[in-house]
N, C-alpha and C. Protein backbone atom coordinates (compact mmCIF):
# COMPACT_ATOMS: atom_id res chain seq x y z
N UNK A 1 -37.00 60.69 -157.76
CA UNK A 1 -36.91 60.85 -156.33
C UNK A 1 -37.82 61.97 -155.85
N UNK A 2 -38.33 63.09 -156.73
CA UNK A 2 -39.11 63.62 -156.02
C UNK A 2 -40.75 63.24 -155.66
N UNK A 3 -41.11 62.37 -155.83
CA UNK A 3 -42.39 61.80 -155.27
C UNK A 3 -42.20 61.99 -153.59
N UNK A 4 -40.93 60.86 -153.58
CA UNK A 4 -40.23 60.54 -152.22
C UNK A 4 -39.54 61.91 -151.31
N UNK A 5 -39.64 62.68 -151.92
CA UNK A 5 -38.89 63.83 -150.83
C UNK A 5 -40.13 64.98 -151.29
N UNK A 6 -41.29 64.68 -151.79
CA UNK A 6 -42.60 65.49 -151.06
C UNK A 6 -43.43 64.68 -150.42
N UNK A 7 -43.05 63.50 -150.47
CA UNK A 7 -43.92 62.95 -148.93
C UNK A 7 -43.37 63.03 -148.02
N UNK A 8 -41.90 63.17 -147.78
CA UNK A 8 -40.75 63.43 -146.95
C UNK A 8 -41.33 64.67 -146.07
N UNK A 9 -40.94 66.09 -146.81
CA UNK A 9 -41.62 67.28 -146.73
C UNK A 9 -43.35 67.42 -145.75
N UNK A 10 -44.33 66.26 -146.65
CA UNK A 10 -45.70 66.36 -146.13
C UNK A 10 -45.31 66.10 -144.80
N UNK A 11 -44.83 64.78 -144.57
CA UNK A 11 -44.70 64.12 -143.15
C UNK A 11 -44.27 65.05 -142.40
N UNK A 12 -43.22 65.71 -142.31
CA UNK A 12 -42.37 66.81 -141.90
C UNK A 12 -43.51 68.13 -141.40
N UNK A 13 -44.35 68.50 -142.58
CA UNK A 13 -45.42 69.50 -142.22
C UNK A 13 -46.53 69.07 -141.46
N UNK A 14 -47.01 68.13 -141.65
CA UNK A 14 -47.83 66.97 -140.17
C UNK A 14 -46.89 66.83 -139.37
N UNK A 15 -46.17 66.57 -139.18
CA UNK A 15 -45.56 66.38 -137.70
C UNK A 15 -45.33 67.27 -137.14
N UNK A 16 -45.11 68.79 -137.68
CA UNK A 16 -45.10 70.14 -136.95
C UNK A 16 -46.23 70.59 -136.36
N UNK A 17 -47.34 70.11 -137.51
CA UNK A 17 -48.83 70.81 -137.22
C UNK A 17 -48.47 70.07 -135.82
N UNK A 18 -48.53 69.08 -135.95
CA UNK A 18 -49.12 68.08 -134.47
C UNK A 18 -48.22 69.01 -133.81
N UNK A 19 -46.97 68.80 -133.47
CA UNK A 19 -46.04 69.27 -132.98
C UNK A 19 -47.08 71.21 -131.89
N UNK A 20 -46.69 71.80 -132.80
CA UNK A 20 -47.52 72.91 -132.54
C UNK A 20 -48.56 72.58 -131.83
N UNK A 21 -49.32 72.30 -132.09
CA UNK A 21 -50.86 71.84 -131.64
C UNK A 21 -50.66 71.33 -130.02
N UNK A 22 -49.88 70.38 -130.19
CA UNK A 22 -49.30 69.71 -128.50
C UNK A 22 -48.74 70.79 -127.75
N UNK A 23 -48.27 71.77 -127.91
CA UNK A 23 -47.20 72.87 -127.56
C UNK A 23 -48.21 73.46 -127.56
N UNK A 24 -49.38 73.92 -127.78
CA UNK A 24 -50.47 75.01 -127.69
C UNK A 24 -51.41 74.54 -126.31
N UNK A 25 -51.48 73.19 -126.12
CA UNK A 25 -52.78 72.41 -125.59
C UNK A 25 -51.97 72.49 -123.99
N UNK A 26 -50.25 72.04 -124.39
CA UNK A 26 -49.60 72.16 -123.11
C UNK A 26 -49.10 73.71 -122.85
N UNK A 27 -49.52 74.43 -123.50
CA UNK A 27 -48.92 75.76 -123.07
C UNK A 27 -46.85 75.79 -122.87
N UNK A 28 -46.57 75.07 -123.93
CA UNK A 28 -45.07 74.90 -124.14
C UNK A 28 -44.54 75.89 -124.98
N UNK A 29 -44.20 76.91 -125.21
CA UNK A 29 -43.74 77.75 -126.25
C UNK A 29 -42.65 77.04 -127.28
N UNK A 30 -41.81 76.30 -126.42
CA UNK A 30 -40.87 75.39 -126.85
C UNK A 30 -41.14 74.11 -128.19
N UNK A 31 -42.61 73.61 -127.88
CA UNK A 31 -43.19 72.64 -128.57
C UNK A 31 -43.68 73.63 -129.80
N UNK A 32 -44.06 74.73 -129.59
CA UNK A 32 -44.78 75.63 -130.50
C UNK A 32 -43.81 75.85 -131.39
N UNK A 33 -42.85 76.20 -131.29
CA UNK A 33 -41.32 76.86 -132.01
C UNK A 33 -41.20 76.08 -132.76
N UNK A 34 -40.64 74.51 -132.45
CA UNK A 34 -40.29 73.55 -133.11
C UNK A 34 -41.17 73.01 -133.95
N UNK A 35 -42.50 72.89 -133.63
CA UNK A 35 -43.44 72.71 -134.68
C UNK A 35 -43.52 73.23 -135.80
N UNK A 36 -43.62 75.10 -135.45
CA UNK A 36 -43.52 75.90 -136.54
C UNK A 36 -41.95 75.77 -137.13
N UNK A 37 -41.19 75.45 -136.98
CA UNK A 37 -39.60 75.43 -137.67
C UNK A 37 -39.84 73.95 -138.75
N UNK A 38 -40.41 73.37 -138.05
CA UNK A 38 -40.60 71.90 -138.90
C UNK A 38 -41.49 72.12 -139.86
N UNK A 39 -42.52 72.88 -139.70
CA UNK A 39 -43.22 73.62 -141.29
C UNK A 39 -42.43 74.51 -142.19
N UNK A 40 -41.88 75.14 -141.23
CA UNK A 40 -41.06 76.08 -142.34
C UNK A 40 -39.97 75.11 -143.29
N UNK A 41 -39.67 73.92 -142.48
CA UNK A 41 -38.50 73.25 -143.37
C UNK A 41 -39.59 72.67 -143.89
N UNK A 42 -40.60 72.45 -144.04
CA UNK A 42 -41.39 71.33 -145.32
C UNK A 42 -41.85 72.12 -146.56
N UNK A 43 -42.29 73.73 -145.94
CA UNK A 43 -42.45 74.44 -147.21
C UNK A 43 -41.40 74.81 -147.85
N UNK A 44 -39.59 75.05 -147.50
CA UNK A 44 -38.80 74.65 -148.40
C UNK A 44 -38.34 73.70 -149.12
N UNK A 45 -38.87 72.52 -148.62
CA UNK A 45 -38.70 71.28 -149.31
C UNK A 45 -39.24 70.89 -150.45
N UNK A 46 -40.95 71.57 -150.10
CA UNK A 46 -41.82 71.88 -151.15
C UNK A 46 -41.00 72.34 -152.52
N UNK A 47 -40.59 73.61 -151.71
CA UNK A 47 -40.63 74.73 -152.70
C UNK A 47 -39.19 74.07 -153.60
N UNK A 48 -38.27 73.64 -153.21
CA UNK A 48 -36.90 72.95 -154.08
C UNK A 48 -37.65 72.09 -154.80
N UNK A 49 -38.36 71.64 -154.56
CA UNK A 49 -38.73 70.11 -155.39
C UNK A 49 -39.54 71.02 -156.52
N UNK A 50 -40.38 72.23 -156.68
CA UNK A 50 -40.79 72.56 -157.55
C UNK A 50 -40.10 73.30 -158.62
N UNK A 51 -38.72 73.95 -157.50
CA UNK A 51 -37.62 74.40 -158.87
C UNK A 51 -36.99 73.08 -159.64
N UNK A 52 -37.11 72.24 -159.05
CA UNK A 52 -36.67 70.97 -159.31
C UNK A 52 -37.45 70.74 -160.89
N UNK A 53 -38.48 70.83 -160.41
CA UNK A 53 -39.67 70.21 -161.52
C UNK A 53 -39.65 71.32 -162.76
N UNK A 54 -39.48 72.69 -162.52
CA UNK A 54 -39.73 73.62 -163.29
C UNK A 54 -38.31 73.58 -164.25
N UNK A 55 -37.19 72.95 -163.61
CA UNK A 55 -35.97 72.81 -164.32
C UNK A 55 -35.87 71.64 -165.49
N UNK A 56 -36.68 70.26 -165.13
CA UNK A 56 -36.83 69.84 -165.45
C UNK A 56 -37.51 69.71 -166.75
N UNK A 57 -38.71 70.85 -166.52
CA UNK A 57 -39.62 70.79 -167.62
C UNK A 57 -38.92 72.25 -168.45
N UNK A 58 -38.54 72.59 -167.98
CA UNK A 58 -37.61 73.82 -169.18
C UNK A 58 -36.40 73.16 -169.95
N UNK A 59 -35.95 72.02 -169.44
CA UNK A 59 -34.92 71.12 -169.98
C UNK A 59 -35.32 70.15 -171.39
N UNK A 60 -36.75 69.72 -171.07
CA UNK A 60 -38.00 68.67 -171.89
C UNK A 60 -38.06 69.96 -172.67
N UNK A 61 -38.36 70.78 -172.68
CA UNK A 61 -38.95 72.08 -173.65
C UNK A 61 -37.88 72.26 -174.44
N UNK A 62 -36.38 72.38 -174.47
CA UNK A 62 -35.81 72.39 -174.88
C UNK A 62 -35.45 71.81 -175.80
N UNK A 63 -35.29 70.33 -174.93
CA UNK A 63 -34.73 69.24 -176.11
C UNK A 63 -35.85 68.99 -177.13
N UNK A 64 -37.14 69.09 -176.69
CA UNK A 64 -38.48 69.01 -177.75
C UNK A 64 -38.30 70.27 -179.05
N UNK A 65 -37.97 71.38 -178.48
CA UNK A 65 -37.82 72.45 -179.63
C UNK A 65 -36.38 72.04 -180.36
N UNK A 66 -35.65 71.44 -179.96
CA UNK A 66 -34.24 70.98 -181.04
C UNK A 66 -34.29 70.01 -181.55
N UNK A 67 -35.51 69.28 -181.56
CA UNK A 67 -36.27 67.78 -182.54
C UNK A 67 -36.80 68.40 -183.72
């Protein structure tokens, strides 16, 4: 599942950029906020999916050193 919840994440960080970007062009502070909040949740999404991965591969390391 994590393929699927870092494209989740990407989409999430494009849709803020845009987000932002529209909120800059309209002079919305409001559009700006939410944009930037919607990046901040994609770079944690990021960032779980890589403890994710790093758990994963310390788990493989494991069971490989008890073979």
């Amino acid at each position: 599942m994590g393929i699927e919840d870092r494209a989740k994440a990407t989409g999430k960080n494009i849709e803020g950029k845009i987000q932002e970007g529209l909120g800059k062009v309209t002079g919305d502070p409001g559009d700006q906020a939410a944009g930037k909040a919607k990046q901040a949740e994609a770079q944690v999404r990021h960032g779980t999916e890589d403890v994710k991965d790093k758990a994963r591969e310390a788990r493989d390391d494991a069971r490989d050193a008890m073979d």
